[in-house]
N, C-alpha and C. Protein backbone atom coordinates (compact mmCIF):
# COMPACT_ATOMS: atom_id res chain seq x y z
N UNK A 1 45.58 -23.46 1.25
CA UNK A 1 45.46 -24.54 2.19
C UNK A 1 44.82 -24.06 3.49
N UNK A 2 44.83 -22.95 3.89
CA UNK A 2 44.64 -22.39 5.31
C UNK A 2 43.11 -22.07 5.14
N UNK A 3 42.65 -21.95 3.97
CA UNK A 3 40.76 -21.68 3.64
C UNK A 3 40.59 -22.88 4.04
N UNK A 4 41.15 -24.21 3.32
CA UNK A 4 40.02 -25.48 3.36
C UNK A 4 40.03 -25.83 5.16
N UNK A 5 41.09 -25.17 5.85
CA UNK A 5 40.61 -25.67 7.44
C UNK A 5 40.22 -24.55 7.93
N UNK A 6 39.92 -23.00 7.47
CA UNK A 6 39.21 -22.47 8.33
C UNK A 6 37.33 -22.62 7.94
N UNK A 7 37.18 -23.40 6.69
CA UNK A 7 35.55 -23.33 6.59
C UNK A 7 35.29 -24.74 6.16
N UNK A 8 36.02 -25.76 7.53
CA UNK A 8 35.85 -27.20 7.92
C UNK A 8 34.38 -27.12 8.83
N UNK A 9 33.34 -28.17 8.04
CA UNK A 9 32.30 -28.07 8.36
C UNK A 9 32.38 -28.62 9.92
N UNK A 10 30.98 -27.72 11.12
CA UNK A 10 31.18 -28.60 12.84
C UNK A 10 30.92 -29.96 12.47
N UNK A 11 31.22 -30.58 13.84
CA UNK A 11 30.77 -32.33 13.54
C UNK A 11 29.45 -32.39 14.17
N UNK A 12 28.77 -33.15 13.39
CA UNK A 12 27.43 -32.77 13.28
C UNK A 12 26.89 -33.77 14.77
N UNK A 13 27.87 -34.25 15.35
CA UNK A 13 27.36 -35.36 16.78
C UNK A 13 27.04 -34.38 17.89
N UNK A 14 27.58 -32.93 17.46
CA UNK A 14 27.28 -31.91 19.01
C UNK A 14 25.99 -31.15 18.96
N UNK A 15 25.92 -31.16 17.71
CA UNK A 15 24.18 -30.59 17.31
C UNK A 15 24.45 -28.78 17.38
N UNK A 16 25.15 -28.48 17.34
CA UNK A 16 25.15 -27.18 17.37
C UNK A 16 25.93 -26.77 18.62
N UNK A 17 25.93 -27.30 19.75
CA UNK A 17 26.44 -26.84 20.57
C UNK A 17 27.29 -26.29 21.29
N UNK A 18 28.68 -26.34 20.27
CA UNK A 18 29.99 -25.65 20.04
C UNK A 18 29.86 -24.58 19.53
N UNK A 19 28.81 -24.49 18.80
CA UNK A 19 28.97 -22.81 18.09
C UNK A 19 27.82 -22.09 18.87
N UNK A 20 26.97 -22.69 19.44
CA UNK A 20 26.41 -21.99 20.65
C UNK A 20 27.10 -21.26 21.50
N UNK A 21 28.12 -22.21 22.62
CA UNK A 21 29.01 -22.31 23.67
C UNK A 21 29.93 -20.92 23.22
N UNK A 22 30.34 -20.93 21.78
CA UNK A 22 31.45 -20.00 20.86
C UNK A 22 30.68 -18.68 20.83
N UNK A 23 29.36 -18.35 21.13
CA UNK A 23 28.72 -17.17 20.77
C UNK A 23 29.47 -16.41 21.49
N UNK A 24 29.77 -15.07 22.18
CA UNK A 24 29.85 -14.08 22.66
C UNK A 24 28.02 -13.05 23.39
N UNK A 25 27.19 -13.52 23.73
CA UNK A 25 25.97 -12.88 24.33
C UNK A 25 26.03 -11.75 25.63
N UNK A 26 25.32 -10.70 25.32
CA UNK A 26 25.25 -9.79 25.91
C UNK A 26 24.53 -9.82 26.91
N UNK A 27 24.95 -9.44 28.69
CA UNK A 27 24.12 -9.46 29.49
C UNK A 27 25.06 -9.68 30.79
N UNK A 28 24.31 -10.72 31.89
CA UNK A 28 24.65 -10.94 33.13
C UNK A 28 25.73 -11.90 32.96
N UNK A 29 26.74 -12.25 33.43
CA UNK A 29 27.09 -13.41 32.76
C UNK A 29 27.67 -14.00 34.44
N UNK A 30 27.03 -15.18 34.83
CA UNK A 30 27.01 -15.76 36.38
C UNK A 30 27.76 -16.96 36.41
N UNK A 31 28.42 -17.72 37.19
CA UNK A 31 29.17 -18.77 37.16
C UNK A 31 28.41 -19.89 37.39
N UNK A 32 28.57 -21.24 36.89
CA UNK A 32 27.22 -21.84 36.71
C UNK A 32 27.32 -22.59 38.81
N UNK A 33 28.75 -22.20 39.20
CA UNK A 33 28.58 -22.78 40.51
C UNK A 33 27.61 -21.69 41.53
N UNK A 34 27.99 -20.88 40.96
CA UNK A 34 26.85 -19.49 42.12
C UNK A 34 25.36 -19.91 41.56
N UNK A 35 24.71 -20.14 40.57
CA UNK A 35 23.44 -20.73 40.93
C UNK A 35 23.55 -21.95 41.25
N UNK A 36 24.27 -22.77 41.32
CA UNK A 36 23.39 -24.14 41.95
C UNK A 36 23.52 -24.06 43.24
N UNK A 37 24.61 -22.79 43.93
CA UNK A 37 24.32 -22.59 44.98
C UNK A 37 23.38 -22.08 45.32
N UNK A 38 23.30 -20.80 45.03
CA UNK A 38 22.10 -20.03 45.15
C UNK A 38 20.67 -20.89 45.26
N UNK A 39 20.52 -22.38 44.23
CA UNK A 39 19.48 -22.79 43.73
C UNK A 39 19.49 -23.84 45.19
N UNK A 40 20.59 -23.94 45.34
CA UNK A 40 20.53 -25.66 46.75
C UNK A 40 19.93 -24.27 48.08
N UNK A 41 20.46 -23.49 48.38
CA UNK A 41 20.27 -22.73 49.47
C UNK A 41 19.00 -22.20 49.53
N UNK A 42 18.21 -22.07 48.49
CA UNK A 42 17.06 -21.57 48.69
C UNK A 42 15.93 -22.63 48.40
N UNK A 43 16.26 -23.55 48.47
CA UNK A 43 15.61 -24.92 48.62
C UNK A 43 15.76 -25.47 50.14
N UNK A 44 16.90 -25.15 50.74
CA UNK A 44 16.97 -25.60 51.95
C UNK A 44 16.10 -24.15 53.15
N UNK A 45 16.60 -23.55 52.20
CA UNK A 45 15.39 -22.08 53.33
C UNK A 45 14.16 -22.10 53.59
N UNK A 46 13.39 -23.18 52.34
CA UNK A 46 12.14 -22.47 52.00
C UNK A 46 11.89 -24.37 52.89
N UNK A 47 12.66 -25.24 52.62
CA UNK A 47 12.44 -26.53 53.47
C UNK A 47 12.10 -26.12 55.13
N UNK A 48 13.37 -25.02 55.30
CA UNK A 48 13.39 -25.30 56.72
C UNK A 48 11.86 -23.93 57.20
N UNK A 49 12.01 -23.21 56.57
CA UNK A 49 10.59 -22.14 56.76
C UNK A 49 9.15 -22.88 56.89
N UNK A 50 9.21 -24.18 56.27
CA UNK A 50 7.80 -25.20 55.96
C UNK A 50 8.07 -25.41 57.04
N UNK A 51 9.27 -26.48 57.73
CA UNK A 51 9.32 -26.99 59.36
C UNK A 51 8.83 -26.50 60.08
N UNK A 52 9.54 -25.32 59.99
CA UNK A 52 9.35 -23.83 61.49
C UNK A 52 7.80 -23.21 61.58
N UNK A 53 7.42 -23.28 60.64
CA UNK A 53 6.33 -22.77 60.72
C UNK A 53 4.84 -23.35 60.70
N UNK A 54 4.84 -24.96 60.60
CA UNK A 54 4.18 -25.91 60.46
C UNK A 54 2.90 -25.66 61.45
């Protein structure tokens, strides 16, 4: 009984994306809030560098 629920096929509405998310990948691994900071702050630097320097 414990086979037929460990090789229960994914549900096919996520497209893969659970067993993506499930990988384990080697590397940097960053919090997704430190880049959108990183990404808003250097949008506002490079805004205010265009002003200043106009």
């Amino acid at each position: 009984m414990s086979d037929s629920k460990n090789k229960a096929p994914m549900p096919a509405s996520s497209a893969g994306l659970l067993t993506f998310f499930n990988e384990e990948t080697h590397g940097v691994k960053i919090r997704p809030e430190v880049v959108l900071i990183g990404s808003i702050s250097l949008i506002a630097v490079s805004i205010a560098i265009n002003a200043l320097f106009r």
